[in-house]
PDB file of N, CA and C in Angstrom:
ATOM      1  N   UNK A   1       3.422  20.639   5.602  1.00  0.00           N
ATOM      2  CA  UNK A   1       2.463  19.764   6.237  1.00  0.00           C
ATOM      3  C   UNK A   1       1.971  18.691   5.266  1.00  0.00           C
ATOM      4  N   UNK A   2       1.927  19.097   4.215  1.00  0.00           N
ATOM      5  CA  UNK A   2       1.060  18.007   3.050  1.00  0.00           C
ATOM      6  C   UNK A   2       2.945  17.240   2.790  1.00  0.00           C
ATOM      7  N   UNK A   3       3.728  17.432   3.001  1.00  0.00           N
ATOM      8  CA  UNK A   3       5.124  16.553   2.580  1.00  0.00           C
ATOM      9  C   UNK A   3       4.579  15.426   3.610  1.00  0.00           C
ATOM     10  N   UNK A   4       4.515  16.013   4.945  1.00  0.00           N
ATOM     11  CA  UNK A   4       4.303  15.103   6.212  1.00  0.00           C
ATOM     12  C   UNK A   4       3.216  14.164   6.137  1.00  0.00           C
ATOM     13  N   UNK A   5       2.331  14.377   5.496  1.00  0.00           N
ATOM     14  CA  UNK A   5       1.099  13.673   5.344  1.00  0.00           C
ATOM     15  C   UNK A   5       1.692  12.303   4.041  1.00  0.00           C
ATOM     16  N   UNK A   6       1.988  13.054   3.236  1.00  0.00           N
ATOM     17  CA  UNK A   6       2.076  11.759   2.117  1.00  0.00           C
ATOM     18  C   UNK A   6       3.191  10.790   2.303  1.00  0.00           C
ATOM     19  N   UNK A   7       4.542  11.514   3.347  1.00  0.00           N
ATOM     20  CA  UNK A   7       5.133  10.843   3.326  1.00  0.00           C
ATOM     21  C   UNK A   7       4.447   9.133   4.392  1.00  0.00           C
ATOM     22  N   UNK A   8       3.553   9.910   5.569  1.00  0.00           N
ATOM     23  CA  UNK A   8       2.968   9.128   6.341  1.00  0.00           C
ATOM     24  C   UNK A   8       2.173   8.050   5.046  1.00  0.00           C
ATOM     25  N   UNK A   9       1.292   8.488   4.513  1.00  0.00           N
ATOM     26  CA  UNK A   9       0.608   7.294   3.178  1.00  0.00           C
ATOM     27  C   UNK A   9       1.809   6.553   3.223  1.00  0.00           C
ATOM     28  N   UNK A  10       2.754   6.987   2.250  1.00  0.00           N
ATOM     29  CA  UNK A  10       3.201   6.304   1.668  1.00  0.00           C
ATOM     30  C   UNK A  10       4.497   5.159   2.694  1.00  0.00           C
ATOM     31  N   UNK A  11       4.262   5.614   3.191  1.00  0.00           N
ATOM     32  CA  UNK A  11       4.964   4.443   4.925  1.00  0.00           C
ATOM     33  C   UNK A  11       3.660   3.266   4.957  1.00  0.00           C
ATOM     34  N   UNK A  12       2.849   3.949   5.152  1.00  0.00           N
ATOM     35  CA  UNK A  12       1.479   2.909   5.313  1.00  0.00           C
ATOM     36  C   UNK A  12       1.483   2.256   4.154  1.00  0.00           C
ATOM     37  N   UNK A  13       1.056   2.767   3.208  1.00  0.00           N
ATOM     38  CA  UNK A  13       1.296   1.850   1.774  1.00  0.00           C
ATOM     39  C   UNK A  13       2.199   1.001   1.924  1.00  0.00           C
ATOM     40  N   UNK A  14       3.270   0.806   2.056  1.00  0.00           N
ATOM     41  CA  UNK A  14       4.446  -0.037   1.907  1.00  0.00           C
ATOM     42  C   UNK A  14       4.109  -1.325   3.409  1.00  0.00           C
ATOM     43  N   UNK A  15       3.933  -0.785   4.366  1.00  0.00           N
ATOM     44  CA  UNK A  15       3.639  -1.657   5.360  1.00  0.00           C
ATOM     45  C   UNK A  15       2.513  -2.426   4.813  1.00  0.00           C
ATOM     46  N   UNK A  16       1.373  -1.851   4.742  1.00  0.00           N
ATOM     47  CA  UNK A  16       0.303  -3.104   3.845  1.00  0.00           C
ATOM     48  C   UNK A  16       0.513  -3.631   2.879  1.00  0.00           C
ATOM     49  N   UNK A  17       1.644  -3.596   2.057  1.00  0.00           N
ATOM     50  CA  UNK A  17       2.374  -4.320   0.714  1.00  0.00           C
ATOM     51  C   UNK A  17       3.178  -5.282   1.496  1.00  0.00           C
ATOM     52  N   UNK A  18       3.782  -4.949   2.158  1.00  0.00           N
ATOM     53  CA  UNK A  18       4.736  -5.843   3.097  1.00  0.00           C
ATOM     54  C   UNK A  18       3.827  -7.022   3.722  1.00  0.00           C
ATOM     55  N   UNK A  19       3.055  -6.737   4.275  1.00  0.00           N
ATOM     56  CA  UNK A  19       1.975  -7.610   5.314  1.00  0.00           C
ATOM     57  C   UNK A  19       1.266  -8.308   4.059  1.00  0.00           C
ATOM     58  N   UNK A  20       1.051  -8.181   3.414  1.00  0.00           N
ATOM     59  CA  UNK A  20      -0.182  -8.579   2.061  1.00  0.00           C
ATOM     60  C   UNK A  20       1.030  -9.743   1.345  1.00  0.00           C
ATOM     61  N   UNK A  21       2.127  -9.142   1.121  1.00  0.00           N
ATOM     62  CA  UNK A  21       2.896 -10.265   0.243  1.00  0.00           C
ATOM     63  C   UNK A  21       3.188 -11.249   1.413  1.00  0.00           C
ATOM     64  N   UNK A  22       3.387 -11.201   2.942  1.00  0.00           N
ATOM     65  CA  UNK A  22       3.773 -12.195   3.730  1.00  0.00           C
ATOM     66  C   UNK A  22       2.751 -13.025   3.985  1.00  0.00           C
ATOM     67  N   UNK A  23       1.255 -12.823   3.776  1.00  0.00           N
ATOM     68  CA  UNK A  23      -0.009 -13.580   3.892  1.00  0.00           C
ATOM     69  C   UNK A  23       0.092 -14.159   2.322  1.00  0.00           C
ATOM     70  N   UNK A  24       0.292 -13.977   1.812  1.00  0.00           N
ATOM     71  CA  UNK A  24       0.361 -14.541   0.252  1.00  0.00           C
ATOM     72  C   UNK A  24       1.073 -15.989  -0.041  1.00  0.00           C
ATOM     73  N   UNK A  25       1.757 -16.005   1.402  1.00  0.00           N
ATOM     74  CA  UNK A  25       2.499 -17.566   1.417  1.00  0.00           C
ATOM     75  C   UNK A  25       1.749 -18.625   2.646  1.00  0.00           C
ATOM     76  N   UNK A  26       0.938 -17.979   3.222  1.00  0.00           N
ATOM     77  CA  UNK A  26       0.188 -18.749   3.925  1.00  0.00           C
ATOM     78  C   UNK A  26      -0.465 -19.574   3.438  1.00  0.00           C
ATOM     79  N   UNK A  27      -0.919 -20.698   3.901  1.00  0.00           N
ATOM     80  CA  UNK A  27      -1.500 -21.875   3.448  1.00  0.00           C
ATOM     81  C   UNK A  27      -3.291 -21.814   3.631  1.00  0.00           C
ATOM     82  N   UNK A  28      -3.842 -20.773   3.951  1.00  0.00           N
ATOM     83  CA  UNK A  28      -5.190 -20.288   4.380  1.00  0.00           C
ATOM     84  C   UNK A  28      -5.517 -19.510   3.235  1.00  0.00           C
ATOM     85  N   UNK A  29      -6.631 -19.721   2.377  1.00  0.00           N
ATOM     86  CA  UNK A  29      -7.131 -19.534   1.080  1.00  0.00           C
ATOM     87  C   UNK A  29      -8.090 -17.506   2.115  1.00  0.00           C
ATOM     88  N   UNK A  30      -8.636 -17.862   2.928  1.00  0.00           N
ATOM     89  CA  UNK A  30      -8.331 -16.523   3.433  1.00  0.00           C
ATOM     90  C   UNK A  30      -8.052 -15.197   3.549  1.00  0.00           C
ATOM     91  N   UNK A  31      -6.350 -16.078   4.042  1.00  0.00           N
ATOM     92  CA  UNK A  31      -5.511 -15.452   4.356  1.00  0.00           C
ATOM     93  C   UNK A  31      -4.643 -14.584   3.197  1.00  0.00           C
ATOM     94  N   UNK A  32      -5.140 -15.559   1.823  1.00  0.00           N
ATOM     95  CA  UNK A  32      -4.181 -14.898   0.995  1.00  0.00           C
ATOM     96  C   UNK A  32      -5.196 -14.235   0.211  1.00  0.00           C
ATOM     97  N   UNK A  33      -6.464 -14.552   0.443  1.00  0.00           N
ATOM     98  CA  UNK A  33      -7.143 -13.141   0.316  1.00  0.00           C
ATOM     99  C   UNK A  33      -7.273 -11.333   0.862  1.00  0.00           C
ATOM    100  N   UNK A  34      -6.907 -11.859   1.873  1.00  0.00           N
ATOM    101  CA  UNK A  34      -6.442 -10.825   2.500  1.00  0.00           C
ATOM    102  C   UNK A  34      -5.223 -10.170   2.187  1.00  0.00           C
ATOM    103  N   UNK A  35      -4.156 -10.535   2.141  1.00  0.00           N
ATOM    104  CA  UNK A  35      -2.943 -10.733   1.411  1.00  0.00           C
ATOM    105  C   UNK A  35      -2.935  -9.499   0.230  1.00  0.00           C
ATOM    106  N   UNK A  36      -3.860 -10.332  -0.850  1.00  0.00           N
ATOM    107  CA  UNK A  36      -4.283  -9.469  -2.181  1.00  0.00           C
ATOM    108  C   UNK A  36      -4.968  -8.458  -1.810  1.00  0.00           C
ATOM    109  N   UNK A  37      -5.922  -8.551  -0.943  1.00  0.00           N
ATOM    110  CA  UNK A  37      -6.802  -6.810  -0.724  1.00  0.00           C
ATOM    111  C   UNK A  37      -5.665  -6.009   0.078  1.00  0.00           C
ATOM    112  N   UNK A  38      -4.770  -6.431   0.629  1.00  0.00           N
ATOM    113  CA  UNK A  38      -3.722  -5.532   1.335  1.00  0.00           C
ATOM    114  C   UNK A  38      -2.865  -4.911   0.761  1.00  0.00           C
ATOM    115  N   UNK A  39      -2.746  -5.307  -0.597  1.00  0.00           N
ATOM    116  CA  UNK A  39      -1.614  -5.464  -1.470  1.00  0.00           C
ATOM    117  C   UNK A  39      -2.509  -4.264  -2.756  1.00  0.00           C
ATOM    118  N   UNK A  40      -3.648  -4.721  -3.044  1.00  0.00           N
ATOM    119  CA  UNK A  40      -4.455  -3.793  -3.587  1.00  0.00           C
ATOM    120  C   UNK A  40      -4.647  -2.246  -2.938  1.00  0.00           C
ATOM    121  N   UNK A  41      -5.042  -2.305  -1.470  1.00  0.00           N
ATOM    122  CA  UNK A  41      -5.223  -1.267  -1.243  1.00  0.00           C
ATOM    123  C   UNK A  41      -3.801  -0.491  -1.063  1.00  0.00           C
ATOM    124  N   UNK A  42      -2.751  -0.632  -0.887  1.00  0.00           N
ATOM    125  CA  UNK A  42      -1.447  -0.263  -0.362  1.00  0.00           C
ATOM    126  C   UNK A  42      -1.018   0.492  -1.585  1.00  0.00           C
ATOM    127  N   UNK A  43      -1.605  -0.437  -2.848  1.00  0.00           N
ATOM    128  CA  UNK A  43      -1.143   0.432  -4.016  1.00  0.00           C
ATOM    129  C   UNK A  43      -1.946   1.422  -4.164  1.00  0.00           C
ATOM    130  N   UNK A  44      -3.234   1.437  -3.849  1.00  0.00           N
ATOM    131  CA  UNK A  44      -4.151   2.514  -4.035  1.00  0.00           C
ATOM    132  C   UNK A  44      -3.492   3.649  -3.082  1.00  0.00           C
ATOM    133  N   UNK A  45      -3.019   3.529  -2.058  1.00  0.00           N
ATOM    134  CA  UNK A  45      -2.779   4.692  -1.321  1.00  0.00           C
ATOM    135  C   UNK A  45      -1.724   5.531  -1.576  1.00  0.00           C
ATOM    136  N   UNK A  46      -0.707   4.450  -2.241  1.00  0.00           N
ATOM    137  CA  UNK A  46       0.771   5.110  -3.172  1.00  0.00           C
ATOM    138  C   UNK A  46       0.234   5.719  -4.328  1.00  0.00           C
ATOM    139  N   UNK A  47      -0.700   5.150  -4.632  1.00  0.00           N
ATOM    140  CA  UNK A  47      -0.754   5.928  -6.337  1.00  0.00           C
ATOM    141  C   UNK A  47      -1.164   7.592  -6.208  1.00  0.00           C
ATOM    142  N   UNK A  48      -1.760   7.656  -5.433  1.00  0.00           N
ATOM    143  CA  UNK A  48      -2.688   9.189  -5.295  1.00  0.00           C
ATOM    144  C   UNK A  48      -1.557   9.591  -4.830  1.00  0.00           C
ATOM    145  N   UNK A  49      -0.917   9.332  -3.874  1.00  0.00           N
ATOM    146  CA  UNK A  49       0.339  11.102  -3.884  1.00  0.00           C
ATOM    147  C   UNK A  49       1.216  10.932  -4.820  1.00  0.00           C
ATOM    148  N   UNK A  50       1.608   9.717  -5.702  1.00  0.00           N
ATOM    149  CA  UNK A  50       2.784   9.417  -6.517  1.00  0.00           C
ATOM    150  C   UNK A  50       2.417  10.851  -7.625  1.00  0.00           C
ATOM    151  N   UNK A  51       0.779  10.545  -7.881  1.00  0.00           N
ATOM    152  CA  UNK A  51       0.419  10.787  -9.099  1.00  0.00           C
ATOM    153  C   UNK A  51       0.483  12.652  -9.169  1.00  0.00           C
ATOM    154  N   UNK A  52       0.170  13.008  -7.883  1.00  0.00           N
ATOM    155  CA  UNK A  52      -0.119  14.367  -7.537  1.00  0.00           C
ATOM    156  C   UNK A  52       1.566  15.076  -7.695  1.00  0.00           C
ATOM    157  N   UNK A  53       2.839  14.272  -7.418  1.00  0.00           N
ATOM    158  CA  UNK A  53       4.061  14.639  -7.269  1.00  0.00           C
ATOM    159  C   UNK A  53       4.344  14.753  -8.112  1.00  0.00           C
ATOM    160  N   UNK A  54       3.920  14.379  -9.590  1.00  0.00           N
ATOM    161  CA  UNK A  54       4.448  14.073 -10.666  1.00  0.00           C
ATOM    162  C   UNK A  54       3.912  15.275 -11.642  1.00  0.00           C
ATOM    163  N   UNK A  55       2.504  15.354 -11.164  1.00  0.00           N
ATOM    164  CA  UNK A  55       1.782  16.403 -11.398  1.00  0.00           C
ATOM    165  C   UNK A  55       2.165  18.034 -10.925  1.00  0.00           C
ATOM    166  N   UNK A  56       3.043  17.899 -10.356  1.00  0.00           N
ATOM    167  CA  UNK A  56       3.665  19.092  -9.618  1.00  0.00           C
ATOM    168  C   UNK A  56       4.623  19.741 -10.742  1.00  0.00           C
ATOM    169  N   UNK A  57       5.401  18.869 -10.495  1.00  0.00           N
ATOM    170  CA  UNK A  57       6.505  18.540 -11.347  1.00  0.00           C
ATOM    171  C   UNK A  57       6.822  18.780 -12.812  1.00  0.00           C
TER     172      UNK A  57
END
């Protein structure tokens, strides 16, 4: 159940990295703020199970 869970994060993570770098070319000062907090948080959500897997390990 916890495989199922992080793998779900880490899907989400990558989709808000994805969405965050495609606002990053927008021409809306904004937008590419948003961009960067998407891109910030996406890594925050990868890092905590990366870190726990490694920790297993």
């Amino acid at each position: 159940m916890k495989q199922i869970f992080i793998l779900i994060r880490v899907i989400v993570a990558i989709t808000l990295i994805t969405l965050g770098v495609n606002n990053l070319s927008e021409p809306s000062n904004i937008d590419v703020a948003i961009g960067v907090f998407e891109i910030i948080l996406g890594l925050a959500i990868v890092f905590k199970p990366i870190t726990n897997l490694f920790k297993k390990i």
